[in-house]
N, C-alpha and C. Protein backbone atom coordinates (compact mmCIF):
# COMPACT_ATOMS: atom_id res chain seq x y z
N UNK A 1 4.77 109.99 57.54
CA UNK A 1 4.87 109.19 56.30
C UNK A 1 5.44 110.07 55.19
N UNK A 2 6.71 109.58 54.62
CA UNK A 2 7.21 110.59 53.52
C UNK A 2 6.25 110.35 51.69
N UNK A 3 6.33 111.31 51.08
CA UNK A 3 5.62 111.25 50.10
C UNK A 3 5.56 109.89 49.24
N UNK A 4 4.46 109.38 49.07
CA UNK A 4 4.54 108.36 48.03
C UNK A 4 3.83 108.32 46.54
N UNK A 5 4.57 107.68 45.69
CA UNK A 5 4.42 107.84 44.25
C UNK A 5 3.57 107.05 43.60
N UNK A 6 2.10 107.38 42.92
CA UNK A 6 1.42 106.97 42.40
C UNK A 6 0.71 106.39 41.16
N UNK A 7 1.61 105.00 40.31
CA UNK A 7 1.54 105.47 39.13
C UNK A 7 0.06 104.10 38.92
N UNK A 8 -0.51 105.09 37.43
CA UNK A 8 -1.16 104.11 36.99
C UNK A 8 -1.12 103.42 36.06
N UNK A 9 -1.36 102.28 35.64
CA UNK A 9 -1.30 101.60 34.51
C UNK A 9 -1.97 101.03 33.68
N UNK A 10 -2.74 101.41 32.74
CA UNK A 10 -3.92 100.75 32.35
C UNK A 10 -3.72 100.45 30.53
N UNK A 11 -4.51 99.66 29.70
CA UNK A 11 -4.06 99.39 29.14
C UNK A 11 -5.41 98.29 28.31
N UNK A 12 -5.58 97.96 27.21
CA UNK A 12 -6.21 96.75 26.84
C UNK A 12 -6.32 95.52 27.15
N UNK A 13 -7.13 94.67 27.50
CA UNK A 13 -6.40 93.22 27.84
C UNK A 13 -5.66 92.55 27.10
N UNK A 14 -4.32 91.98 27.59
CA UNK A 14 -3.02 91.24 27.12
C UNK A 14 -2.49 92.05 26.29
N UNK A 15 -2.20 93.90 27.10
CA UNK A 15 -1.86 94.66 25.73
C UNK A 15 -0.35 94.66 26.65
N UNK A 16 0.13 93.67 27.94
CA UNK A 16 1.62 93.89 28.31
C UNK A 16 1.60 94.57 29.45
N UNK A 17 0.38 95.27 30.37
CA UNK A 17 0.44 95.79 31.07
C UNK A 17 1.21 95.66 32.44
N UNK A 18 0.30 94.34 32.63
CA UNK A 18 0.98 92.95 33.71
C UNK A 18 2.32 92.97 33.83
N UNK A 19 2.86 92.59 32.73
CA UNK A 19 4.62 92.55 32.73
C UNK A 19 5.03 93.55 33.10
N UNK A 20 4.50 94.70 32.15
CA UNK A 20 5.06 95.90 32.65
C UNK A 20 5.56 96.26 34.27
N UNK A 21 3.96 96.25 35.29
CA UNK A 21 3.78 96.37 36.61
C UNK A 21 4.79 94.73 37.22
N UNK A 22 5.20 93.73 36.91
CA UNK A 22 6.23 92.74 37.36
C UNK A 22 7.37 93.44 37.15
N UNK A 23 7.62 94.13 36.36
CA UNK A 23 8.70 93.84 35.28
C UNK A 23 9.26 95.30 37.02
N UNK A 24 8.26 96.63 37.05
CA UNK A 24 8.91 97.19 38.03
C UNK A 24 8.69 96.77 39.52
N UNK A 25 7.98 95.60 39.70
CA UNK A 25 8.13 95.47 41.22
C UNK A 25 9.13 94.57 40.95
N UNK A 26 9.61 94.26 40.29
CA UNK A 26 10.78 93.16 40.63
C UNK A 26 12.03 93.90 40.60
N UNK A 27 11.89 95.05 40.09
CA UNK A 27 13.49 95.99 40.19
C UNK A 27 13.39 96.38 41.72
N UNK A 28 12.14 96.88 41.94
CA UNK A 28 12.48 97.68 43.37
C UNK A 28 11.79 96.84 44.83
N UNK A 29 11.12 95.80 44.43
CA UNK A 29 10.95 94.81 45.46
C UNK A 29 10.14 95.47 46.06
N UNK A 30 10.06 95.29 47.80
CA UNK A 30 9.59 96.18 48.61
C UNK A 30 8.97 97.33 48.63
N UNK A 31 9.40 98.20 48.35
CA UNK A 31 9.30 99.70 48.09
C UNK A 31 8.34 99.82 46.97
N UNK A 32 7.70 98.65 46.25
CA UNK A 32 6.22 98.37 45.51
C UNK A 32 5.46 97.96 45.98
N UNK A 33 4.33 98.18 46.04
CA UNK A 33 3.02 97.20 46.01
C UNK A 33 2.20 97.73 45.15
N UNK A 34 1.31 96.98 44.54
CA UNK A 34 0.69 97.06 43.49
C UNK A 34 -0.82 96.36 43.63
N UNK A 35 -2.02 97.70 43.36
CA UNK A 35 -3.43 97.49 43.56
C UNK A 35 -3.90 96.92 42.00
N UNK A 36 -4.24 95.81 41.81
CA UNK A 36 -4.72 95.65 40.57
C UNK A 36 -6.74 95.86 40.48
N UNK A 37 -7.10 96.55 39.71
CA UNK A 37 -8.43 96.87 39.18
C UNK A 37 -9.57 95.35 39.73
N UNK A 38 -8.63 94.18 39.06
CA UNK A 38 -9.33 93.11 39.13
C UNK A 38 -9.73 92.56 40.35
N UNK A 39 -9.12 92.89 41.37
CA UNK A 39 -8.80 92.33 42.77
C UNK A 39 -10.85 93.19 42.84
N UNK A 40 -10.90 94.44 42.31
CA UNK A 40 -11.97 95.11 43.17
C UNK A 40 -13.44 94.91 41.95
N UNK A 41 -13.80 93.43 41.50
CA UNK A 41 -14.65 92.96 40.60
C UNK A 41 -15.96 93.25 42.03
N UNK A 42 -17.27 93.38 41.80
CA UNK A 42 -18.06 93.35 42.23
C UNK A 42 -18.35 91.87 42.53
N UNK A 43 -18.84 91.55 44.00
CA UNK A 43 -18.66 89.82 43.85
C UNK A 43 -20.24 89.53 43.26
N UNK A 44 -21.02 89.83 43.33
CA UNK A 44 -22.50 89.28 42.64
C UNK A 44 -22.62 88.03 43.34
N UNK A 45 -22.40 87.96 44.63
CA UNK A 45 -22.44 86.48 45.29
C UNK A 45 -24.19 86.12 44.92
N UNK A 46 -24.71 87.40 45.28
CA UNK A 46 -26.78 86.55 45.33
C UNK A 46 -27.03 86.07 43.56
N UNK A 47 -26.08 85.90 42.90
CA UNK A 47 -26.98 85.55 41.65
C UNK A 47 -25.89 84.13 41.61
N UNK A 48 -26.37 83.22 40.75
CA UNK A 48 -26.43 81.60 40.51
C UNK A 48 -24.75 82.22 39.56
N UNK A 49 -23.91 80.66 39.42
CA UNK A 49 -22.90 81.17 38.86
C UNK A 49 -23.09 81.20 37.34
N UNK A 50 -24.42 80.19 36.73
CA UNK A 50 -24.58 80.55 35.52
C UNK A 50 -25.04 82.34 35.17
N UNK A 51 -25.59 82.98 36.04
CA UNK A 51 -25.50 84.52 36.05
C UNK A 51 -24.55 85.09 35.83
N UNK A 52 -23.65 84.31 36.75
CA UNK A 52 -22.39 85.23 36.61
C UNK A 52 -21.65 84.88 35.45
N UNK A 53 -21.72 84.14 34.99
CA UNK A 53 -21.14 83.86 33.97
C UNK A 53 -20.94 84.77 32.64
N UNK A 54 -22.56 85.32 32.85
CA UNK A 54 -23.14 85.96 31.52
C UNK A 54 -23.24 87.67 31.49
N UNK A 55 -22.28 88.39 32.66
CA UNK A 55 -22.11 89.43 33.14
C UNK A 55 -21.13 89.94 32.48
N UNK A 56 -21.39 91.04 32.17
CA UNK A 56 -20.34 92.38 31.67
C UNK A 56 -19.57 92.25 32.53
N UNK A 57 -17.97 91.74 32.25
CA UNK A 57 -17.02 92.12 32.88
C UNK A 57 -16.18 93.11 32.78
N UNK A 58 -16.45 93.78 31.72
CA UNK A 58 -15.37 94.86 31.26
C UNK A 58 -16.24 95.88 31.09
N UNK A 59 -17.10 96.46 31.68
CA UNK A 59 -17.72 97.72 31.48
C UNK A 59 -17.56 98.34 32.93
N UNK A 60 -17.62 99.55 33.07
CA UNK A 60 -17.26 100.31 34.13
C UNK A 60 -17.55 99.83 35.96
N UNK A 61 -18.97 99.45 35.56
CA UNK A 61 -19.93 99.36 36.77
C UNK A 61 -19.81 97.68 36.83
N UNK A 62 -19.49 96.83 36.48
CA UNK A 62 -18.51 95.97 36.63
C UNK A 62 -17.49 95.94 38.08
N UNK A 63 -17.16 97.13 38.49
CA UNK A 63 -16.01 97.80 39.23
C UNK A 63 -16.08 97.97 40.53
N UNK A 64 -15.83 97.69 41.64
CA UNK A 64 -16.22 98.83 43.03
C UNK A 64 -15.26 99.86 42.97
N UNK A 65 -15.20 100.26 41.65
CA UNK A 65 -14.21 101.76 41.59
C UNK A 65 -13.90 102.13 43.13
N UNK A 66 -15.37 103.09 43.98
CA UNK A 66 -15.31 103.58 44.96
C UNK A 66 -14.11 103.13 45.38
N UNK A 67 -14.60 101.97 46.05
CA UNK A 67 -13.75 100.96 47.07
C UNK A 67 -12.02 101.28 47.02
N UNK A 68 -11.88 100.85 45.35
CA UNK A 68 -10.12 101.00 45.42
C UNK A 68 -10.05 102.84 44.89
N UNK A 69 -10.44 103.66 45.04
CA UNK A 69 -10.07 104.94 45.46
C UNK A 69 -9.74 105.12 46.61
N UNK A 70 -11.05 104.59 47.34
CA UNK A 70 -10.42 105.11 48.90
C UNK A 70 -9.42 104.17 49.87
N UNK A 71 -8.97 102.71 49.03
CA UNK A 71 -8.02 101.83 49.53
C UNK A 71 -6.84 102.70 48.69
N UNK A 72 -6.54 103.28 47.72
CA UNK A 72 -5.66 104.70 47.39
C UNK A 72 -5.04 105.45 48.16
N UNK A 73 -6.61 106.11 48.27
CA UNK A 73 -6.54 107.59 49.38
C UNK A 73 -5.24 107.20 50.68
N UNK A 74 -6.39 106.04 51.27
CA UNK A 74 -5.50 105.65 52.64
C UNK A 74 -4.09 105.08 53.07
N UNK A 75 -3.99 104.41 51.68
CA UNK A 75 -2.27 103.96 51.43
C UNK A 75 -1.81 105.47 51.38
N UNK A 76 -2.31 106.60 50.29
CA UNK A 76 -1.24 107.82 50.20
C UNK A 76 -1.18 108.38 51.51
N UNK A 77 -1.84 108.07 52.49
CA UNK A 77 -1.91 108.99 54.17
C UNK A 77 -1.02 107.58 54.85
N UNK A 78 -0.39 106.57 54.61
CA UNK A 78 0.19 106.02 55.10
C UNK A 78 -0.42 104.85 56.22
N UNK A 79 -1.75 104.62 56.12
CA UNK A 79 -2.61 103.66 56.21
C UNK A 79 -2.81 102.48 56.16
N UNK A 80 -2.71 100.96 56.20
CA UNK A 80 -2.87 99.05 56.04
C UNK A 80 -4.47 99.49 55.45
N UNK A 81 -4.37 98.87 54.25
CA UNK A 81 -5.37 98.12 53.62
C UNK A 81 -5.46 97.24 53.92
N UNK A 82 -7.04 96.51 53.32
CA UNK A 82 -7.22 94.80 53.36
C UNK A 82 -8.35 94.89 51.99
N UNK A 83 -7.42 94.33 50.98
CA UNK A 83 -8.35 94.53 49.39
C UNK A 83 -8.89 93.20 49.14
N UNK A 84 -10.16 93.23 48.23
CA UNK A 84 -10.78 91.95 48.38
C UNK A 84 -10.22 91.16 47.53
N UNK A 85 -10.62 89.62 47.03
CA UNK A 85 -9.60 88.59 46.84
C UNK A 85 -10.53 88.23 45.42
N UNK A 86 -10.31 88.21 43.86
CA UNK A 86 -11.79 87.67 43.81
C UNK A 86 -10.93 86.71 42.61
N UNK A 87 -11.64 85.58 42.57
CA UNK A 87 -11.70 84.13 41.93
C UNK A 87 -12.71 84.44 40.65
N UNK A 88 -11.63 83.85 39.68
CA UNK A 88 -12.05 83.95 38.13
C UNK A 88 -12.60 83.30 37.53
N UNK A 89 -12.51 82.01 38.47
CA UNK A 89 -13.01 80.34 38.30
C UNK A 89 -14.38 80.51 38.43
N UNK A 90 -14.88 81.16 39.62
CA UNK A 90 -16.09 81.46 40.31
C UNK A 90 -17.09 82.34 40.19
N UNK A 91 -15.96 83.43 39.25
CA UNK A 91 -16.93 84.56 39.36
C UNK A 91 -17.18 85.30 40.28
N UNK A 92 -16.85 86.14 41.38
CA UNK A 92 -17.38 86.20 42.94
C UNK A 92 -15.80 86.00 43.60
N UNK A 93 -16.13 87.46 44.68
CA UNK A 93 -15.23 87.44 45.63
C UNK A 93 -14.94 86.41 46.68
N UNK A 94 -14.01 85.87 47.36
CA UNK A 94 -13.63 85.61 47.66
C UNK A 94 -13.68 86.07 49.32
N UNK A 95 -14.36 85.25 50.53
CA UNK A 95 -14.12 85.79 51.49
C UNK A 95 -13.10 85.79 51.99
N UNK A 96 -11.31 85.60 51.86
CA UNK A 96 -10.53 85.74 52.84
C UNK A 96 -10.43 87.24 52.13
N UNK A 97 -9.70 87.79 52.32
CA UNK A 97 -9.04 89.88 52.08
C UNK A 97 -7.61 89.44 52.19
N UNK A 98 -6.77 90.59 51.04
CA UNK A 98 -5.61 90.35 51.78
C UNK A 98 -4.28 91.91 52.06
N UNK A 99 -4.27 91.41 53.42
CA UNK A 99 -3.63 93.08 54.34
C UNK A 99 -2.57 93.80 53.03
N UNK A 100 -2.44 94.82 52.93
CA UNK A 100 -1.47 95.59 51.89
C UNK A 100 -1.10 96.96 53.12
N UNK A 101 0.34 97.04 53.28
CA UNK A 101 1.26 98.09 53.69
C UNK A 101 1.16 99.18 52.65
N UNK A 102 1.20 100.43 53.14
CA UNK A 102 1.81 101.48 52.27
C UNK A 102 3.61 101.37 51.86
N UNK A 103 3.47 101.66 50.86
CA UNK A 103 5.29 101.90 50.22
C UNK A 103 5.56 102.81 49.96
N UNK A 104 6.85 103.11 49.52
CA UNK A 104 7.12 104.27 48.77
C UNK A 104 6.29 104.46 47.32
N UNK A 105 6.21 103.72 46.04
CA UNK A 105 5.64 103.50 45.30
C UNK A 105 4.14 102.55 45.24
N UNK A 106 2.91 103.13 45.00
CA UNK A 106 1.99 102.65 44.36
C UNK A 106 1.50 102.03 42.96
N UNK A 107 1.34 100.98 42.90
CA UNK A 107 0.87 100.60 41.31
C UNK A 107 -0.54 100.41 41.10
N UNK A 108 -1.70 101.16 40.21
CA UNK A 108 -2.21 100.98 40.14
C UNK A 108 -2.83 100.18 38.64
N UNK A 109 -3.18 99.23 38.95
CA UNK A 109 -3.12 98.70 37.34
C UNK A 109 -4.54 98.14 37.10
N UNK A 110 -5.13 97.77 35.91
CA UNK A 110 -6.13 97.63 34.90
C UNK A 110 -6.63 98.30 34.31
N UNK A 111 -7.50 97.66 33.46
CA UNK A 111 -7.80 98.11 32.09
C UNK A 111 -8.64 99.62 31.91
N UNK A 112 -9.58 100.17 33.18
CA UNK A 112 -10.52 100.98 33.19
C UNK A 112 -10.36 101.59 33.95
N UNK A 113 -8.89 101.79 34.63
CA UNK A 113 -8.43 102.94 35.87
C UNK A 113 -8.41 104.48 35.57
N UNK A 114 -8.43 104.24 34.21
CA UNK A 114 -8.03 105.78 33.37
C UNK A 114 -9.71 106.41 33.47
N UNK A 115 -10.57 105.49 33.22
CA UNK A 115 -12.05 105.89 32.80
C UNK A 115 -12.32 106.48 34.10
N UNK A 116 -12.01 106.47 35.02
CA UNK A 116 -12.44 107.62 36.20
C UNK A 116 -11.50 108.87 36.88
N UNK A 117 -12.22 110.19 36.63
CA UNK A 117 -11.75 110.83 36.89
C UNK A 117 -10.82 110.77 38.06
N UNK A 118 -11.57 110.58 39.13
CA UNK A 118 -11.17 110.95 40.56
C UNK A 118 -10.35 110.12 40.92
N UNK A 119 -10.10 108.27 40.43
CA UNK A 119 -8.94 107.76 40.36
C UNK A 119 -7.83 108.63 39.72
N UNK A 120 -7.81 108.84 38.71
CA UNK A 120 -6.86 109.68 37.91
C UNK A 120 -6.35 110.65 37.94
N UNK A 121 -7.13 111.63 39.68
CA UNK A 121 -6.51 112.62 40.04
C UNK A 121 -5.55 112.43 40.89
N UNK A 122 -5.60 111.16 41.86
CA UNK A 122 -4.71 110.44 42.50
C UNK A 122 -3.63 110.08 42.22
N UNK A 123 -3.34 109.83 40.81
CA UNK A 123 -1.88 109.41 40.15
C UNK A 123 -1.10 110.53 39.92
N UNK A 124 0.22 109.98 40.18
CA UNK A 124 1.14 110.80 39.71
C UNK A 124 1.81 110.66 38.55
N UNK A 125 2.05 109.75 38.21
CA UNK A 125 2.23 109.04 36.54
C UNK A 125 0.78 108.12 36.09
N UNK A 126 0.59 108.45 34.94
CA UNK A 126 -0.76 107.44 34.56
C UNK A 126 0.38 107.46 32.90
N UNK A 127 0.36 105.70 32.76
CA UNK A 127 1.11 104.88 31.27
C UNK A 127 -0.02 104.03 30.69
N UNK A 128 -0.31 104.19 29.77
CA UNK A 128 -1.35 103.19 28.89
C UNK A 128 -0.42 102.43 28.05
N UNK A 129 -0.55 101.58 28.02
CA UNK A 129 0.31 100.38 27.66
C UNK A 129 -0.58 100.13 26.27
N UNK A 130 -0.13 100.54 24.82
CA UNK A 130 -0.90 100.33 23.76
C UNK A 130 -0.11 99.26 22.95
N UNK A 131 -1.18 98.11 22.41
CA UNK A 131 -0.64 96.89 21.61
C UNK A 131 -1.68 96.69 20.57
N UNK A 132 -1.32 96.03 19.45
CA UNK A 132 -2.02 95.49 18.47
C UNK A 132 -3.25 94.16 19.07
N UNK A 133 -4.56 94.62 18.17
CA UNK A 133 -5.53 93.79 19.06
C UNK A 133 -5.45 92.27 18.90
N UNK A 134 -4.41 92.37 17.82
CA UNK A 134 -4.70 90.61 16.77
C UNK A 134 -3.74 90.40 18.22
N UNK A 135 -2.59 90.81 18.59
CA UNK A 135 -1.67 90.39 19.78
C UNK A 135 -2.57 89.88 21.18
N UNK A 136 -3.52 91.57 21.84
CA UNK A 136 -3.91 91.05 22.75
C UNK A 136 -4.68 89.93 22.65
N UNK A 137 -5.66 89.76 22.19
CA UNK A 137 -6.68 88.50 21.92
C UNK A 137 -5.82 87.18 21.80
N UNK A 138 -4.57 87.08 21.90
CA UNK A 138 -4.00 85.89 21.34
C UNK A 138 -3.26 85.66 22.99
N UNK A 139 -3.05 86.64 23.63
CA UNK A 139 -2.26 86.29 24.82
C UNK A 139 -3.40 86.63 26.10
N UNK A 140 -5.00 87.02 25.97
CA UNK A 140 -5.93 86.60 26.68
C UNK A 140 -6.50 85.26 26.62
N UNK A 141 -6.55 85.07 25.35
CA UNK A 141 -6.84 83.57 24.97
C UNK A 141 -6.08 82.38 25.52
N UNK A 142 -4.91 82.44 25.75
CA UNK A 142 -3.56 81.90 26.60
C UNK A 142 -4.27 82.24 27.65
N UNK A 143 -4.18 83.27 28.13
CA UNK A 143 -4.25 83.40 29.92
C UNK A 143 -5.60 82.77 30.35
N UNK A 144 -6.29 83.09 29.88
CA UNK A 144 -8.20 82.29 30.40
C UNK A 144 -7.93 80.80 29.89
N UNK A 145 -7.46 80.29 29.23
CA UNK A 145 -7.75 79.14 29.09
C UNK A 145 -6.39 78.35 30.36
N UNK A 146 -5.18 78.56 30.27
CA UNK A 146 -4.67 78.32 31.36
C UNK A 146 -4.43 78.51 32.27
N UNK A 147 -4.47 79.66 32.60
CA UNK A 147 -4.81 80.36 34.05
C UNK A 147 -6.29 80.43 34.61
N UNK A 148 -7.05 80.21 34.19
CA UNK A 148 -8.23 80.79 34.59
C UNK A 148 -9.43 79.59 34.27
N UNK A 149 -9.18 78.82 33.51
CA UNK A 149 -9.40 77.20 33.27
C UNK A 149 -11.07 77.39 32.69
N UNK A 150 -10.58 78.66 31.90
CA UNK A 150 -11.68 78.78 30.60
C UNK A 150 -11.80 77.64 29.46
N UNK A 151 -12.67 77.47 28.92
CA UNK A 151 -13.00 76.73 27.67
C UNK A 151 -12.53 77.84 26.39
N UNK A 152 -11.94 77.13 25.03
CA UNK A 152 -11.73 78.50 24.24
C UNK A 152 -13.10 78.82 23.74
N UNK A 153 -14.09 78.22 23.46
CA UNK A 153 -15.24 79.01 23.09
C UNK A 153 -15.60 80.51 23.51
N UNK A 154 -15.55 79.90 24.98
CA UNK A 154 -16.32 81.09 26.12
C UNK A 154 -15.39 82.44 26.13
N UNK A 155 -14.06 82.16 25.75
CA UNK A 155 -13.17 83.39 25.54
C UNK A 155 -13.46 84.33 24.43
N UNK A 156 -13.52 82.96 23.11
CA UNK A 156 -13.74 83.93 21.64
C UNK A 156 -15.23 84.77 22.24
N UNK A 157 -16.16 84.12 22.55
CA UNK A 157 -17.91 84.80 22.24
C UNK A 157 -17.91 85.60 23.40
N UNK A 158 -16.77 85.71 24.72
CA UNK A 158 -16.59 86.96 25.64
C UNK A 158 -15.93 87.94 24.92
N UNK A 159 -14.86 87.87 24.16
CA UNK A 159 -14.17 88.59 23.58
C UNK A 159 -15.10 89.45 22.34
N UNK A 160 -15.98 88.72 21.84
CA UNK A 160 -16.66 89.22 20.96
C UNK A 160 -17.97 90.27 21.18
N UNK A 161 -18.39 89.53 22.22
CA UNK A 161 -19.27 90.21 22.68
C UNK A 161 -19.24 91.26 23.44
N UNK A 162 -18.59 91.41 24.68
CA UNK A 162 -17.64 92.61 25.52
C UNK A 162 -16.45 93.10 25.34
N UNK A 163 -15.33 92.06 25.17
CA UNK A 163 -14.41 93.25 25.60
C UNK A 163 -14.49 93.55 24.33
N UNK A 164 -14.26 93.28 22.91
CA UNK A 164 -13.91 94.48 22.05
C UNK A 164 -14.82 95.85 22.02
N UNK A 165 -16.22 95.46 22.64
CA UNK A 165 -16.48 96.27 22.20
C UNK A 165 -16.58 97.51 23.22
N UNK A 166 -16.24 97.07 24.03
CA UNK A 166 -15.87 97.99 25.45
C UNK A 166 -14.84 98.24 25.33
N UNK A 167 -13.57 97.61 24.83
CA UNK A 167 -12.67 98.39 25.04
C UNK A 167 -12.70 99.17 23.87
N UNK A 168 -13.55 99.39 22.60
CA UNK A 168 -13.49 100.62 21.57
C UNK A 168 -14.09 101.70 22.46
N UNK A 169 -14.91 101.05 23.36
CA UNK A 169 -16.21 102.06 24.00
C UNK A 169 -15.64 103.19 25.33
N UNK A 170 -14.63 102.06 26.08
CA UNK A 170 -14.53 103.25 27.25
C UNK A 170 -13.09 102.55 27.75
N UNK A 171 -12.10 101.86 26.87
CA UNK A 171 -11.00 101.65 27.17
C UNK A 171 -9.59 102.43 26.42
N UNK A 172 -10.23 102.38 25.08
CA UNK A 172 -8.80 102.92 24.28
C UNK A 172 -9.31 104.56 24.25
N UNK A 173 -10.42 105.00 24.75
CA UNK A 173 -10.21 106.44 24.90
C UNK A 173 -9.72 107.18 26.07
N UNK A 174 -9.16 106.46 26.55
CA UNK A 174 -8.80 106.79 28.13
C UNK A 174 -7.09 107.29 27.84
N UNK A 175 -7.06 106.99 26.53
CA UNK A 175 -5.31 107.32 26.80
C UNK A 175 -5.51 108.69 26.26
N UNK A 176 -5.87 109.29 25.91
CA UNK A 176 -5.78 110.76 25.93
C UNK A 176 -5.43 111.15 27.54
N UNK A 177 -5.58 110.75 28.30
CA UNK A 177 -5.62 111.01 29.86
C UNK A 177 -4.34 110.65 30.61
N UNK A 178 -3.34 109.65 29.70
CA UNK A 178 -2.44 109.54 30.14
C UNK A 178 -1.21 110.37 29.93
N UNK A 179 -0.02 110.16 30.44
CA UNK A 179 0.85 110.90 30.53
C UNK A 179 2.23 110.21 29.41
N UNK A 180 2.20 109.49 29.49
CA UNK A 180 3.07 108.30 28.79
C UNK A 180 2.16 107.36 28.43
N UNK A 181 2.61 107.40 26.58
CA UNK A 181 1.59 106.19 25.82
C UNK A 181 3.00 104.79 25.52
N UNK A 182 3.21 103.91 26.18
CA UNK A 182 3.85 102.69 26.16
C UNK A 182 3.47 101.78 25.07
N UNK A 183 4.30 101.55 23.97
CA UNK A 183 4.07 100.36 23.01
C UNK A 183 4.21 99.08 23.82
N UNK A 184 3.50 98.02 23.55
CA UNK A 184 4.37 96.86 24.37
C UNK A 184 4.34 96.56 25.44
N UNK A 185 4.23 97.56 26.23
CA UNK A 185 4.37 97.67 27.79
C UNK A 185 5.69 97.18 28.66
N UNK A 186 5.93 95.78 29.29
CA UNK A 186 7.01 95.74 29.50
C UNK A 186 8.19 95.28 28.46
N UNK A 187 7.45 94.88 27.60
CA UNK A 187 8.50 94.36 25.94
C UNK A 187 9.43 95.69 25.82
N UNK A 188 8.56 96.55 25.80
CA UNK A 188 9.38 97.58 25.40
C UNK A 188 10.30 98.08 26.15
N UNK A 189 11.54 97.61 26.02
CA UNK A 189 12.71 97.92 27.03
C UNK A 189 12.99 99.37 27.08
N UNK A 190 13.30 100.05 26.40
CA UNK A 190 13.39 101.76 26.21
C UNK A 190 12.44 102.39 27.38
N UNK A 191 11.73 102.34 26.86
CA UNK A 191 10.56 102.86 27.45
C UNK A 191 10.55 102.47 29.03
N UNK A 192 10.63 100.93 29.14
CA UNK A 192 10.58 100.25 30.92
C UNK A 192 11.53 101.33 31.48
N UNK A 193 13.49 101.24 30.79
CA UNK A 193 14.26 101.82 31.75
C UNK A 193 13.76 103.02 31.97
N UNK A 194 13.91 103.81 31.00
CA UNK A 194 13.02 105.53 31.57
C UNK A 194 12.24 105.30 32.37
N UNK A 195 11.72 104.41 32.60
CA UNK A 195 10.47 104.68 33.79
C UNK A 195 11.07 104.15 34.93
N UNK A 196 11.36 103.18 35.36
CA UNK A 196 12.56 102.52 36.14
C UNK A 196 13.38 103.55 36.47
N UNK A 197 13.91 104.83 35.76
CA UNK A 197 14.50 105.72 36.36
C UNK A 197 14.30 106.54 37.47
N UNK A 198 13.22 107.28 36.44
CA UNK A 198 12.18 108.16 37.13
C UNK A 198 11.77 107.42 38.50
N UNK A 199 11.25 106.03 38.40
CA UNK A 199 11.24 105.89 39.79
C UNK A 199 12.25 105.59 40.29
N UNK A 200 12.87 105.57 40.66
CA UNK A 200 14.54 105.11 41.09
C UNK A 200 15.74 106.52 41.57
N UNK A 201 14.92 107.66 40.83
CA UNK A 201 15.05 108.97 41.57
C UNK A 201 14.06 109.32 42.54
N UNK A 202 12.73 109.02 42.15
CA UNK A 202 11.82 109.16 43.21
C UNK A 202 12.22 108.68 44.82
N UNK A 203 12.51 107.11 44.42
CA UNK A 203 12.79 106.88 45.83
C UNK A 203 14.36 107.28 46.51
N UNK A 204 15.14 107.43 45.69
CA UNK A 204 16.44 108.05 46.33
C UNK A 204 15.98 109.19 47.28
N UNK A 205 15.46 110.16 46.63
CA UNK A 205 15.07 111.39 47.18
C UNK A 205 14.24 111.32 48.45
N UNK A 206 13.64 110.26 48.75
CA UNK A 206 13.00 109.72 49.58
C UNK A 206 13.68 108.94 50.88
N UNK A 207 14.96 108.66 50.50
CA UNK A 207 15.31 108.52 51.64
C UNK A 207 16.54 109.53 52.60
């Protein structure tokens, strides 16, 4: 298995991250796949879904961190994953899994990838995607209510209650840790091509 490239991407919610990680699997297709944070939610199947409802989603332990380290590890040794599936509607994983190939390039993306060390020794690029909060809150608010078939209440008094204050707590200090601080994320065209480069030499060299 020839060397593969590990970047991470983490970022605030609706701070552009997402696009960002589309914005490069759609240049290089194939030769991406991309582990998102969210895929590895703890399912809390034994508690009622009004429980789940009322759960810290954005705090660390929230996470099966473990889990997608060592679904990492085994993609960088050239290894088939099978990462879990989890439903936003529901709260709770999802029993089908779904198989992931190793590539040349790895994406690792969400909001709290930076907050662990030992993920973060794994990357070879780590980008924090930094945006204005009045922005993100306005394009999470969009995404949960139509994607995710939230009520807007339950967004504002989640938003109020967790993520801001988690992400003051153990999200926006994580970019000291990164390597590249991204305005915008994929908005920011400057910034995308340079990175688009860099990988785009990576994989030349690779073949």
């Amino acid at each position: 298995m020839k060397e593969i490239l590990i970047i991470g991407i983490a970022g605030g919610t609706g701070s552009g991250k997402t696009t960002l990680t589309q914005k490069i699997k759609e240049a290089f297709n194939d030769d991406v796949v991309v582990l998102s944070h969210d895929y590895y939610y703890k399912s809390n199947a034994h508690l009622t879904y009004e429980e789940r409802t009322k759960l810290n989603y954005d705090h660390p332990n929230a996470f099966d961190t473990d889990l997608l380290i060592e679904h990492v590890r085994r993609l960088k040794q050239g290894e088939t994953i099978s990462h879990p599936v989890y439903s936003f509607v529901e709260h709770t994983r999802l029993e089908e899994v779904m198989e992931v190939q190793p590539r040349k390039v790895i994406i690792v993306e969400g909001i709290l990838i930076f907050e662990s060390q030992e993920l973060c020794d794994l990357m070879d690029i780590k980008v924090f995607v930094d945006t204005d909060a009045d922005l993100r809150i306005i394009r999470r608010l969009l995404r949960d209510v139509k994607e995710r078939g939230r009520d807007l209440d339950s967004v504002i008094n989640q938003y109020i209650g967790t993520v801001k204050p988690m992400h003051e707590r153990f999200v926006d200090p994580t970019k000291k840790r990164a390597d590249v601080i991204i305005p915008e994320g994929g908005f920011n065209s400057v910034a995308l091509s340079m990175l688009l480069e860099q990988i785009r030499n990576f994989i030349a060299n690779q073949k």
